[in-house]
Protein backbone atom coordinates (compact mmCIF):
# COMPACT_ATOMS: atom_id res chain seq x y z
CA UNK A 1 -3.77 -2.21 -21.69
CA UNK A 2 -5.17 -4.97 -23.72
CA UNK A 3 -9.46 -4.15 -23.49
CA UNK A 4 -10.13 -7.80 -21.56
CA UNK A 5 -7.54 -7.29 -19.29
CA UNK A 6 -9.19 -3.99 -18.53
CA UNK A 7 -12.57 -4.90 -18.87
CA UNK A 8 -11.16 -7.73 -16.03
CA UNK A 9 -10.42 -5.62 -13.59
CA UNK A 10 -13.46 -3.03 -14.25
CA UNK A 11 -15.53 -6.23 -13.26
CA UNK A 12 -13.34 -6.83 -10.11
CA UNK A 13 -13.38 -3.03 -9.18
CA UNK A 14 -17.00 -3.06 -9.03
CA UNK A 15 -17.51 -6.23 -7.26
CA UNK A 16 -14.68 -5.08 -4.81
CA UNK A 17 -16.57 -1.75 -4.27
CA UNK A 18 -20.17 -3.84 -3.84
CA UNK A 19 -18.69 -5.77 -1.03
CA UNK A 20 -17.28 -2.56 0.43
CA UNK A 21 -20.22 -1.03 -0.16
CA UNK A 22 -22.37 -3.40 1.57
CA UNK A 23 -20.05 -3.17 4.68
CA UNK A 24 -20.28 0.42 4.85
CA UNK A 25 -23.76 1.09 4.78
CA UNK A 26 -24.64 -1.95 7.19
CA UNK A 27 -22.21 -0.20 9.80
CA UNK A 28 -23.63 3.15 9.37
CA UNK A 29 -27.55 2.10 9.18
CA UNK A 30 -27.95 3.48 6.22
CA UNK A 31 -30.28 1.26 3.89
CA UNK A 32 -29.71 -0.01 0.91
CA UNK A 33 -32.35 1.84 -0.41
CA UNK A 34 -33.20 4.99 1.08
CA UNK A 35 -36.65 5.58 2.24
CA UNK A 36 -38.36 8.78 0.34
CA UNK A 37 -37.96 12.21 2.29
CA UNK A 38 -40.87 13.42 4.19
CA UNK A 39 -41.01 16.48 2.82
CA UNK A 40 -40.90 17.80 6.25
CA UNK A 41 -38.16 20.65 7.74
CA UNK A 42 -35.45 19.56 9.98
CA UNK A 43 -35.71 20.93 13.80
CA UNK A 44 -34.22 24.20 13.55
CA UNK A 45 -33.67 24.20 16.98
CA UNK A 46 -30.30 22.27 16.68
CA UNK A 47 -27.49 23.67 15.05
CA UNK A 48 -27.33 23.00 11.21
CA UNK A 49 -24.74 20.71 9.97
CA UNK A 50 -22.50 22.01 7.08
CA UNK A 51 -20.51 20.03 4.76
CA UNK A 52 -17.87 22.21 2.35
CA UNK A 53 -17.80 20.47 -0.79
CA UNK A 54 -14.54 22.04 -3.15
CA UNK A 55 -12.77 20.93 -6.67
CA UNK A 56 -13.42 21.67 -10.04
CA UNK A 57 -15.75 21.40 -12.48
CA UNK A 58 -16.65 17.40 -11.49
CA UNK A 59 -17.79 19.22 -8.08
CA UNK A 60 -19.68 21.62 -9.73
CA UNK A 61 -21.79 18.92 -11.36
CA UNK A 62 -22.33 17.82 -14.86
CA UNK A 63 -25.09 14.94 -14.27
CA UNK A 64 -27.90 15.45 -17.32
CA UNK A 65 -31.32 15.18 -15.39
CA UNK A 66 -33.28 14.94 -18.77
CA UNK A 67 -34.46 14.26 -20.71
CA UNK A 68 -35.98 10.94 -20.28
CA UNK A 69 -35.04 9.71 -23.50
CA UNK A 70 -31.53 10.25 -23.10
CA UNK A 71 -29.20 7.36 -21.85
CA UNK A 72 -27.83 7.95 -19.12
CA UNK A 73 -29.92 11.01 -17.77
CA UNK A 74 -31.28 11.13 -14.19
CA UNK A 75 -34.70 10.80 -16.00
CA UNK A 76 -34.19 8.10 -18.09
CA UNK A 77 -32.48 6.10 -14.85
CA UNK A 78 -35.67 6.95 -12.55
CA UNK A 79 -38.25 6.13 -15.36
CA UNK A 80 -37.36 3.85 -17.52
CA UNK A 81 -35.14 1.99 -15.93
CA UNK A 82 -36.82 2.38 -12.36
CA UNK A 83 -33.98 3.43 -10.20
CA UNK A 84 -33.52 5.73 -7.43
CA UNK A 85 -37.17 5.67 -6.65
CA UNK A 86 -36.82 7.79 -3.39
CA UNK A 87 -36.44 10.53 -5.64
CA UNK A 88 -39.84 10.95 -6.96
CA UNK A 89 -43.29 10.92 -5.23
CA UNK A 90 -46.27 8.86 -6.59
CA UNK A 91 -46.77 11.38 -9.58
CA UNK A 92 -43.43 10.67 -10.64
CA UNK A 93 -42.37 14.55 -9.71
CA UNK A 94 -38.94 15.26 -8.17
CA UNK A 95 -39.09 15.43 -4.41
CA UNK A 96 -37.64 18.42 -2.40
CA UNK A 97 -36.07 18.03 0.79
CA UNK A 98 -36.87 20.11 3.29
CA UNK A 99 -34.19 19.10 5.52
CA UNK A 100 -31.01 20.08 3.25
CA UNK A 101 -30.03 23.01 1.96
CA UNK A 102 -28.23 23.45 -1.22
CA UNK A 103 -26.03 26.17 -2.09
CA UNK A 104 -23.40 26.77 -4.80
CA UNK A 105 -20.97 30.15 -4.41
CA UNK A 106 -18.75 30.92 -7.06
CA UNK A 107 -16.21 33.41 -8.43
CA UNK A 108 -18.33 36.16 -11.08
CA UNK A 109 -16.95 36.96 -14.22
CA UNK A 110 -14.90 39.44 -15.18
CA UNK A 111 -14.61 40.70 -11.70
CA UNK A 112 -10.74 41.55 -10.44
CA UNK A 113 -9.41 38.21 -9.58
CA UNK A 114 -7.93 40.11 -6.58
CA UNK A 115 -11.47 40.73 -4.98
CA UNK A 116 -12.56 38.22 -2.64
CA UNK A 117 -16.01 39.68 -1.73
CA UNK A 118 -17.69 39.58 -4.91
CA UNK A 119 -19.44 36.05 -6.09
CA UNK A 120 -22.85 34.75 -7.12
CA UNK A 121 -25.47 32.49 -6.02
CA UNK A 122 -25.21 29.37 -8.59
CA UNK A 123 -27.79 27.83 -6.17
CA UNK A 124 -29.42 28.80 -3.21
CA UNK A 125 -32.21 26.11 -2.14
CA UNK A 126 -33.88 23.14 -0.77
CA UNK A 127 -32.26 20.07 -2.57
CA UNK A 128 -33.78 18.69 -5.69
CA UNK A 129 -33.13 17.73 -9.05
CA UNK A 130 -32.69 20.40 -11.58
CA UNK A 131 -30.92 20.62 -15.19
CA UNK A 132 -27.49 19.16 -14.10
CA UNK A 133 -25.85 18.20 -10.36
CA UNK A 134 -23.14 16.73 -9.20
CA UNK A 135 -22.44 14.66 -6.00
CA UNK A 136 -24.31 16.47 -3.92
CA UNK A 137 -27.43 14.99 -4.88
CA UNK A 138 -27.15 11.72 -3.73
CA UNK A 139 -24.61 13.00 -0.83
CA UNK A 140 -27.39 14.97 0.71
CA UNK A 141 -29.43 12.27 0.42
CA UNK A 142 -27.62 10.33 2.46
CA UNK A 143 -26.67 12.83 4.87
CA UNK A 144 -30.56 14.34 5.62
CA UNK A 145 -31.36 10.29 6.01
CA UNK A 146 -28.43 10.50 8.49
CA UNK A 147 -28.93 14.17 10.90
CA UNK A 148 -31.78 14.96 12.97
CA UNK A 149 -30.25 18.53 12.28
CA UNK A 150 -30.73 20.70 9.40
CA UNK A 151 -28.38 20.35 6.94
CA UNK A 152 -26.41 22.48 4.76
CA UNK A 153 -24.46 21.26 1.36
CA UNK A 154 -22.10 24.33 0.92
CA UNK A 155 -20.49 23.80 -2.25
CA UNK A 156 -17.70 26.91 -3.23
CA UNK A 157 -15.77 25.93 -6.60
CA UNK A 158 -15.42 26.48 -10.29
CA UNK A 159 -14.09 25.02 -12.93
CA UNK A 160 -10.66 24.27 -14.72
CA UNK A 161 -8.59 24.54 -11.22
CA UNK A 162 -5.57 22.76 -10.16
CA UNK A 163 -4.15 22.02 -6.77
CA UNK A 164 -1.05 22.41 -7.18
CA UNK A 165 -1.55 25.99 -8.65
CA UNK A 166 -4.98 27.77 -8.14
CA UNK A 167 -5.97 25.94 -4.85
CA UNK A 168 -2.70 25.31 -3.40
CA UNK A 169 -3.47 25.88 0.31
CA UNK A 170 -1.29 28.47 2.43
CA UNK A 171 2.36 27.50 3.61
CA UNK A 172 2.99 25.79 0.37
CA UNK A 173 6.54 26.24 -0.45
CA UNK A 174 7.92 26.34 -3.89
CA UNK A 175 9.47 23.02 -4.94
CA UNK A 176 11.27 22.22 -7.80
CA UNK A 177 11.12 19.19 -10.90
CA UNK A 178 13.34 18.81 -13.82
CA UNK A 179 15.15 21.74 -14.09
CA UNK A 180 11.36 23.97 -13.31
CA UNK A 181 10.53 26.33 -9.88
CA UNK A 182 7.33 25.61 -9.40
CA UNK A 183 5.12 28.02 -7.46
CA UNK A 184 4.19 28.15 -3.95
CA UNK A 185 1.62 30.08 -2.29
CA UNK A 186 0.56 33.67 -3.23
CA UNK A 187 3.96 33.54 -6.09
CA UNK A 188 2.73 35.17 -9.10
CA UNK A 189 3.97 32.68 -11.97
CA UNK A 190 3.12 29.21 -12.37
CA UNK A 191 7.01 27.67 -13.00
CA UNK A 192 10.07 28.84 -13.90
CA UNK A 193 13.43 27.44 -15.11
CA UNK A 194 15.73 27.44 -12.02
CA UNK A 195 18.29 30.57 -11.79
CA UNK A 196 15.67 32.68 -14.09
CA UNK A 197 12.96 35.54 -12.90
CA UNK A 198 9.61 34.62 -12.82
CA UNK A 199 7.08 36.24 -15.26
CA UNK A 200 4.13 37.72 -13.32
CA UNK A 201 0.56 36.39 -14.49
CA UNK A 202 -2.32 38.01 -13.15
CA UNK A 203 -3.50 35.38 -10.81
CA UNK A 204 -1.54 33.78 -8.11
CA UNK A 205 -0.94 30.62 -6.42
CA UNK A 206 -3.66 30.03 -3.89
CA UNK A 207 -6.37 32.11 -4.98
CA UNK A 208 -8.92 30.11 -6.08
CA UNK A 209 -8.36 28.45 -2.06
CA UNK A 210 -8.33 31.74 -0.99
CA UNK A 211 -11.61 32.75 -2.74
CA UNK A 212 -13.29 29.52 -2.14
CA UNK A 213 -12.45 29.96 1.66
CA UNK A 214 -13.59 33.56 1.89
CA UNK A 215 -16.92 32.80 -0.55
CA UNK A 216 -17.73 29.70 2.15
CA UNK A 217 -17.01 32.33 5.38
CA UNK A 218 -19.54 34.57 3.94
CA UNK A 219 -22.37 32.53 3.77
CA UNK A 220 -21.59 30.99 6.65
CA UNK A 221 -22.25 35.05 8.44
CA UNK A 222 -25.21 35.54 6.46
CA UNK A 223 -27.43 31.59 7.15
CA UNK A 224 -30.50 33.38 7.28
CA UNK A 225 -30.25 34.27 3.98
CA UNK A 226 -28.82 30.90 2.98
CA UNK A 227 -31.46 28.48 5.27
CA UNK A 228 -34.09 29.81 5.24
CA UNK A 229 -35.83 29.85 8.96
CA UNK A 230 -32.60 30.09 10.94
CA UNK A 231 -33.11 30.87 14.54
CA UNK A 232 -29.54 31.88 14.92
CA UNK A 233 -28.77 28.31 16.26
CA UNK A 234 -25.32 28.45 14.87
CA UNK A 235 -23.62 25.35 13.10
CA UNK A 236 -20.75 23.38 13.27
CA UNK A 237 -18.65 22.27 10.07
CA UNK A 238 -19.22 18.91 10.41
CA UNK A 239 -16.96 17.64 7.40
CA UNK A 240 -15.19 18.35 3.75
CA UNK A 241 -16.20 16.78 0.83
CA UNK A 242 -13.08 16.71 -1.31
CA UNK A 243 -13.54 16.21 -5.98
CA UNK A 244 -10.65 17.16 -7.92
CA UNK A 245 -7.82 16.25 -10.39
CA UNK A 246 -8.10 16.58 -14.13
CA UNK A 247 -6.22 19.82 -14.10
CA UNK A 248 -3.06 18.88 -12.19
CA UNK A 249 -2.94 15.70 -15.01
CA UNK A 250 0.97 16.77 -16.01
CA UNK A 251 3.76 15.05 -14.55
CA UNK A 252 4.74 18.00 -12.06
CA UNK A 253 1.46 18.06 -10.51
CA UNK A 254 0.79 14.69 -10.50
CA UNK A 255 3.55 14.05 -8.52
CA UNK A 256 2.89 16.60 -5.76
CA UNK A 257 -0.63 16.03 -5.38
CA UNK A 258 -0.51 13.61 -2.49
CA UNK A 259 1.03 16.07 -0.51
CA UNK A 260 -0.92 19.28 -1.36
CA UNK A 261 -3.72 17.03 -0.80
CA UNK A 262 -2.47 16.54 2.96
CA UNK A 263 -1.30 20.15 3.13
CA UNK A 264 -5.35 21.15 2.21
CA UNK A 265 -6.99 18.57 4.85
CA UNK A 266 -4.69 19.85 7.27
CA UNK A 267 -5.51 23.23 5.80
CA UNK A 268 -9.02 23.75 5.53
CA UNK A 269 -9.59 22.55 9.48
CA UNK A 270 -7.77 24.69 10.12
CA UNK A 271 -9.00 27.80 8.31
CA UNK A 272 -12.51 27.17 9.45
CA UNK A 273 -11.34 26.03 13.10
CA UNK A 274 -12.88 22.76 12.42
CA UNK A 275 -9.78 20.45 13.66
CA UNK A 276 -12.59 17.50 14.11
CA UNK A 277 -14.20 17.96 11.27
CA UNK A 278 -14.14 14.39 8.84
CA UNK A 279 -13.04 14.99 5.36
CA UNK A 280 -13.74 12.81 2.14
CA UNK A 281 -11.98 12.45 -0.75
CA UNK A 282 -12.96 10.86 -4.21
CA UNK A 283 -10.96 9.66 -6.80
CA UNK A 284 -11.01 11.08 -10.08
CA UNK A 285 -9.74 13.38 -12.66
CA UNK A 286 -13.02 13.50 -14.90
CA UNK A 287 -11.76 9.99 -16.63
CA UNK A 288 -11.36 6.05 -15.38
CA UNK A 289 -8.61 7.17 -13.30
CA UNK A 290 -6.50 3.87 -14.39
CA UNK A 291 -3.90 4.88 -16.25
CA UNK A 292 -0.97 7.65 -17.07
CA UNK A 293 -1.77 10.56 -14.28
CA UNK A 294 -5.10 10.10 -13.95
CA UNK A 295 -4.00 6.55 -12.13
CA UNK A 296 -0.64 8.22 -10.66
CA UNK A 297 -3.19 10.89 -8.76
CA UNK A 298 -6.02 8.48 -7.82
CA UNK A 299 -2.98 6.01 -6.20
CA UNK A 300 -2.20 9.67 -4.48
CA UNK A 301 -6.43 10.07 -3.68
CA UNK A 302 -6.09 7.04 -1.34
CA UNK A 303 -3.12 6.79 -0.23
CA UNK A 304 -4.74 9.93 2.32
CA UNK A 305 -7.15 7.59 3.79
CA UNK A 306 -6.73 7.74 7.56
CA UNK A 307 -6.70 3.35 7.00
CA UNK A 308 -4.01 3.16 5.11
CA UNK A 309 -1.77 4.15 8.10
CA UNK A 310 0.80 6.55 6.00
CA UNK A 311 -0.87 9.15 7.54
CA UNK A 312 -1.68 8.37 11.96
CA UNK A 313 -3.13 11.75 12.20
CA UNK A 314 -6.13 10.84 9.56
CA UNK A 315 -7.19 7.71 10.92
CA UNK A 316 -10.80 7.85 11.63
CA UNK A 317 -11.72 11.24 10.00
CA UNK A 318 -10.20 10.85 6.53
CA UNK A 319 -11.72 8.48 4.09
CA UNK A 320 -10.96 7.87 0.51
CA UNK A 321 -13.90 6.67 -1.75
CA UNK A 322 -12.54 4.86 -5.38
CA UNK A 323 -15.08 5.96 -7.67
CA UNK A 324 -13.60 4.39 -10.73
CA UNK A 325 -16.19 1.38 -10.75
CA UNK A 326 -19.14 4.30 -11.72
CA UNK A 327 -17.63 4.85 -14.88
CA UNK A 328 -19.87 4.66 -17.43
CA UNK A 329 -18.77 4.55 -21.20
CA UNK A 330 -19.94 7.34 -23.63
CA UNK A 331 -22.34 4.88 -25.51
CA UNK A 332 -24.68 4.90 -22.18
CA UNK A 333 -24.47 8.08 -21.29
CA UNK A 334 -25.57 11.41 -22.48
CA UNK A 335 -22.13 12.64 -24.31
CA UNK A 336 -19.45 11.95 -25.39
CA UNK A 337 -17.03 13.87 -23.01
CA UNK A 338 -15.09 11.66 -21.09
CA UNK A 339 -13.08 14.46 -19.07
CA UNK A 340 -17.30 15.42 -17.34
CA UNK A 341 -17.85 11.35 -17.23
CA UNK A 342 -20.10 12.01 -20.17
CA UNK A 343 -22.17 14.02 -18.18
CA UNK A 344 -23.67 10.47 -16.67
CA UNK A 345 -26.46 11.13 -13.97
CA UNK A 346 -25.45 7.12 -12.60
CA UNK A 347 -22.00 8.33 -12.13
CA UNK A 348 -22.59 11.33 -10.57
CA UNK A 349 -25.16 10.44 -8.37
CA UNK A 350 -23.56 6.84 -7.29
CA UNK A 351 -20.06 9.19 -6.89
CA UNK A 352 -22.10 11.12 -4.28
CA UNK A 353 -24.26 8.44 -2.68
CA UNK A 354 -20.60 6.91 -2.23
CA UNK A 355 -18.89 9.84 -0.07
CA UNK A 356 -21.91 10.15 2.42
CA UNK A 357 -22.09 6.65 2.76
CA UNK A 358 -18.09 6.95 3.65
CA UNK A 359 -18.96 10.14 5.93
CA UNK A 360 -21.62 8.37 7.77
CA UNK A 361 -19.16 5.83 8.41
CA UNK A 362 -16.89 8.57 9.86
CA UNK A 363 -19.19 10.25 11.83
CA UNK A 364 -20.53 7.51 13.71
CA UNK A 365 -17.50 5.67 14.39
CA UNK A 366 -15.87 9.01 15.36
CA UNK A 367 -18.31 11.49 16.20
């Protein structure tokens, strides 16, 4: 693509997205800019509100926090060029909030990728800036400016996974493309050429899901160790908060993911026996998203959207959020790594702010 015609419709993405933006937040009440937290606890009294955030490593987070010399750091974004000013009290220190909780779960390693019950705490606290996040610092800002309840950001997912292997969901039958088997769930091998034997790896096809959904399912048993002052007012999964791509970017996977992607909404509800619970999903494969597969699985990424009408059953609690106006080129940013949006706090943060702005919309219009 010829760089003005690009640069074009970058401009026309992001003024597109302002407008949609602007409609959003006006229908949900959310402000345009968000008032500082209190610093004050949410009523424990009322069930806490959990959001499941899965993908890769664009989940996990890769937003540089400092230094404030760095381009394209939270710090250098909050101090020198004075945004997100909610973020920092009058001393210019991160604030905490005291209404969300934050906590990562993930797979250890070198434990058997067969058992389920052993993972670490990546994080396990009140949400604040630390050395890197990813979208759920500016989603649980949004969503503790939202709930009167206490609110947990239950993130379970690591790195370099693909849908349409390591997280395909249960049910998923093989399928085939040019002359390949390609897995479905629990099958041992990746792909095959039709009319041979697979070769066993030691993994499977829907383990990663599998651990991700069993990791979630045992925090979720054990909240007064993971929110701290729990009264035992139980929860309610309230919604899924969907980041994932660059690994399926091959022309197999690409051209399945829109309907593993239905397969794991439909999934997911019902694994956690949440059949009401909203679910948002952002574009993005760790790169603009606008060409070869990265564009052929963002086209997939919205075509979900319960608006869009190809799929009745999602209208009103699915919601697709196009996050390829927060790109931010490597000369602005931290790094030079295009496939972690060069580690850019703006992206990350705006990416996040962005699906709880689209989940507010959800949840009010269909609570």
């Amino acid at each position: 693509m010829h760089p003005r015609v690009a640069s074009m419709l970058q401009i026309h993405a992001c003024f597109a997205f302002f407008l949609l933006w602007a409609s959003v937040a006006v229908a949900a009440d959310i402000p345009e800019k968000l008032p500082p937290t209190d610093g004050k606890p949410a009523d424990q009294a009322k069930p806490i509100q959990v959001y499941i955030m899965l993908g890769q490593s664009n989940m996990l987070g890769f937003g540089r926090v400092g230094p404030k010399e760095t381009k394209g750091s939270l710090e250098f974004l909050v101090k020198e060029r004075r945004m997100y000013p909610h973020l920092v009290d009058e001393q210019g220190n991160w604030r905490t909030r005291q209404d969300v909780r934050y906590v990562h779960v993930m797979d250890q390693r070198g434990v058997d990728y067969k058992d389920m019950e052993k993972f670490g705490d990546v994080n396990n606290d009140w949400l604040v800036p630390k050395k890197s996040f990813g979208p759920e610092l500016g989603f649980g800002q949004v969503m503790g400016h939202f709930h009167d309840e206490p609110v947990l950001l239950l993130k379970a997912c690591i790195g370099n996974r693909s849908l349409g292997w390591d997280l395909l969901p249960p049910g998923s039958e093989r399928w085939e493309y040019e002359g390949k088997v390609y897995a479905g769930y629990k099958d041992v091998a990746p792909s095959w050429d039709k009319g041979a034997e697979p070769k066993a790896v030691p993994w499977y096809a829907g383990r990663q899901y599998d651990a991700d959904v069993a990791h979630s399912k045992a925090v979720l048993k054990n909240l007064a160790k993971y929110y701290p002052g729990y009264q035992g007012q139980g929860y309610r999964i309230a919604g899924f908060v969907w980041w994932q791509g660059h690994k399926d970017q091959n022309a197999a996977h690409a051209s399945r993911y829109e309907q593993n992607l239905v397969h794991v909404i439909k999934s997911l509800r019902k694994d956690f026996d949440a059949p009401q619970a909203k679910f948002v999903v952002a574009t993005g494969c760790g790169n603009p998203g606008r060409e070869g597969f990265g564009f052929q699985i963002a086209e997939a990424q919205l075509a979900v959207d319960g608006d869009k009408g190809k799929y009745p059953d999602f209208k009103g609690n699915v919601k697709s959020v196009d996050t390829r106006p927060f790109w931010r080129e490597a000369d602005a940013s931290p790094v030079n790594q295009g496939y972690h949006y060069n580690h850019n706090a703006e992206t990350y943060y705006e990416v996040g702010n962005a699906l709880g702005l689209a989940m507010v919309e959800l949840q009010k219009n269909n609570p």
